[in-house]
Protein backbone atom coordinates (compact mmCIF):
# COMPACT_ATOMS: atom_id res chain seq x y z
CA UNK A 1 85.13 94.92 82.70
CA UNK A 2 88.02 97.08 84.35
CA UNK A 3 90.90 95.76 86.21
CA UNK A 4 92.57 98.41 88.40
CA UNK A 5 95.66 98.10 89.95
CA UNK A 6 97.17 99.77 93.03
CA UNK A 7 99.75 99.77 95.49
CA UNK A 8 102.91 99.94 93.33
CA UNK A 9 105.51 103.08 94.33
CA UNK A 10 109.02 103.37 95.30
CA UNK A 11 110.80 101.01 98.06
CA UNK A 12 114.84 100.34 98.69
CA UNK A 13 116.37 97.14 97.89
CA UNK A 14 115.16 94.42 100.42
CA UNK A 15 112.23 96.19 100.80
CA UNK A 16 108.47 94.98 100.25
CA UNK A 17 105.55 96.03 98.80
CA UNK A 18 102.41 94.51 98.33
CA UNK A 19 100.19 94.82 94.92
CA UNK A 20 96.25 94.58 94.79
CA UNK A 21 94.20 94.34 91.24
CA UNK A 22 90.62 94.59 91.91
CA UNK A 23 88.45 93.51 88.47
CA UNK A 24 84.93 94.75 88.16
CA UNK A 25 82.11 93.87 85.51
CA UNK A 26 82.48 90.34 85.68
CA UNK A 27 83.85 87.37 87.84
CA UNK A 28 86.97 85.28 87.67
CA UNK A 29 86.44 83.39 90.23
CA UNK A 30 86.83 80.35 88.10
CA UNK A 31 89.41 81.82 85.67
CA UNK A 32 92.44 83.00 85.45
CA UNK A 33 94.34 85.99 87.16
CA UNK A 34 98.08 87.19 86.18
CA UNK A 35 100.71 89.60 87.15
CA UNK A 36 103.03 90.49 84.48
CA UNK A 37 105.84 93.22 84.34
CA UNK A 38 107.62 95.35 81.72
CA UNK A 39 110.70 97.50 82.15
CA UNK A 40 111.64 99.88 79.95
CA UNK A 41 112.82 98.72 76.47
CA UNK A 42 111.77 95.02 77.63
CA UNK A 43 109.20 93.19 76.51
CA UNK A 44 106.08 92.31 78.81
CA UNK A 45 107.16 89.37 81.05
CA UNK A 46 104.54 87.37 83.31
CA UNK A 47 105.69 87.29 87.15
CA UNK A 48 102.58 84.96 88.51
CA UNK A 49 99.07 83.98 88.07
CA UNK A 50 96.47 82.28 90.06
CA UNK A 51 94.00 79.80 88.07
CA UNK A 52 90.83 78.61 89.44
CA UNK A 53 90.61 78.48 93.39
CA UNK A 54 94.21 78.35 94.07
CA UNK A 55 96.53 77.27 91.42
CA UNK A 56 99.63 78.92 91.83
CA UNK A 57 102.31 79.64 89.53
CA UNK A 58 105.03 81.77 90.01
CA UNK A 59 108.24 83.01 87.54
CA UNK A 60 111.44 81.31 88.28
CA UNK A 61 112.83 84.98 88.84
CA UNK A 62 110.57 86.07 91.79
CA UNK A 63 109.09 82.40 93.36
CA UNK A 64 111.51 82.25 96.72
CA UNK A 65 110.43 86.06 96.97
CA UNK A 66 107.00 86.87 95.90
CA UNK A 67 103.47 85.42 96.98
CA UNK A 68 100.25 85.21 94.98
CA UNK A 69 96.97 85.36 95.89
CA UNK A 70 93.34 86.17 95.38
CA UNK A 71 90.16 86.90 97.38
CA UNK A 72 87.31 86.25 95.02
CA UNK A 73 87.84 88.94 92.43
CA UNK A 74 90.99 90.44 94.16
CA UNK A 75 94.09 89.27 93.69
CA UNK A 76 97.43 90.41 95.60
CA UNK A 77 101.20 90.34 94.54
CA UNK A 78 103.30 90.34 97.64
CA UNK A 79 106.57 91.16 96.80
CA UNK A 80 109.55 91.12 99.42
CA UNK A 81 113.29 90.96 99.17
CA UNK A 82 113.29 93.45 96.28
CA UNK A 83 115.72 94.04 93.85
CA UNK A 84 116.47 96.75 91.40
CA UNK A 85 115.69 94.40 88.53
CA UNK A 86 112.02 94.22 90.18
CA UNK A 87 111.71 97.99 88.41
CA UNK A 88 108.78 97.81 86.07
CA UNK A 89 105.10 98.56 85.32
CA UNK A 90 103.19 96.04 86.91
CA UNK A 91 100.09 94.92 85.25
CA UNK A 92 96.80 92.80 86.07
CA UNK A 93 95.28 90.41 83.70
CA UNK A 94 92.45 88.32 83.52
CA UNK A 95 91.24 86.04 81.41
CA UNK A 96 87.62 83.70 82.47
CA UNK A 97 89.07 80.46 81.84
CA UNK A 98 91.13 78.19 83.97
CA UNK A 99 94.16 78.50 81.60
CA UNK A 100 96.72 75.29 82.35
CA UNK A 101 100.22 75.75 83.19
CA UNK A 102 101.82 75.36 79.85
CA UNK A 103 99.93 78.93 78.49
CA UNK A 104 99.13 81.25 81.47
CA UNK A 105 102.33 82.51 81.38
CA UNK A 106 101.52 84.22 77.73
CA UNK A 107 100.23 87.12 77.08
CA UNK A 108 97.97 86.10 74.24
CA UNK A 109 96.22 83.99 76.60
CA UNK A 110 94.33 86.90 78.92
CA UNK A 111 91.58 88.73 77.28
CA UNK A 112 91.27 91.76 79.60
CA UNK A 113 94.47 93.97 81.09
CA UNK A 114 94.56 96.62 83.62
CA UNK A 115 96.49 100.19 83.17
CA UNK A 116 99.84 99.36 85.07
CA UNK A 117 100.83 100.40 88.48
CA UNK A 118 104.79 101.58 88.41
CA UNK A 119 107.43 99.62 90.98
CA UNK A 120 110.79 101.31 91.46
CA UNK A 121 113.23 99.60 93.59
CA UNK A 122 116.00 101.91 94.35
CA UNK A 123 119.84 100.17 95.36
């Protein structure tokens, strides 16, 4: 199974980008997909995830600014109205179960990970 992310890079405050993770090997068309972020010195912090056909759950931090979404086994972070504090290594995760609400933001609960695309967000 690989998850490969793309589609991260540098963009000014306000700006947008928009995120792709594209899994291979196996489906997840029935599980779970995640975004989750880490900026230097922090630990890894979950942004959103998508769960089954179109469960949507988004951080507090990012939900009046960032959309979720997924085509089969490709999913897409939209991210507008960025801010400096959006700086981090964005990673894809994926897990094949339709994880509820109270655990998909964890970690511990996706089995495989992609490499990290880098986001900087220049003020």
């Amino acid at each position: 199974v690989q998850l490969v992310e793309s589609g991260g890079g540098l963009v000014q405050a306000g700006g947008s980008l928009r995120l792709s993770c594209a899994a291979s090997g196996r489906t997840f068309s029935s599980g779970t997909m995640g975004w989750f972020r880490q900026a230097p010195g922090e630990e890894r912090e979950f942004v959103a995830a998508v769960a089954g056909a179109d469960s949507v759950t988004l951080a507090h931090s990012v939900k009046d600014r960032f959309t979720i979404s997924r085509d089969n086994d490709t999913m897409y972070l939209e991210m507008n109205s960025m801010k400096p504090e959006d700086t981090a290594v964005y990673y894809c995760a994926a897990t094949p179960l339709p994880l509820i609400v109270a655990v998909l933001s964890s970690t511990r609960a996706y089995v495989y990970w992609g490499r990290g695309t880098q986001v900087t967000v220049s003020s």
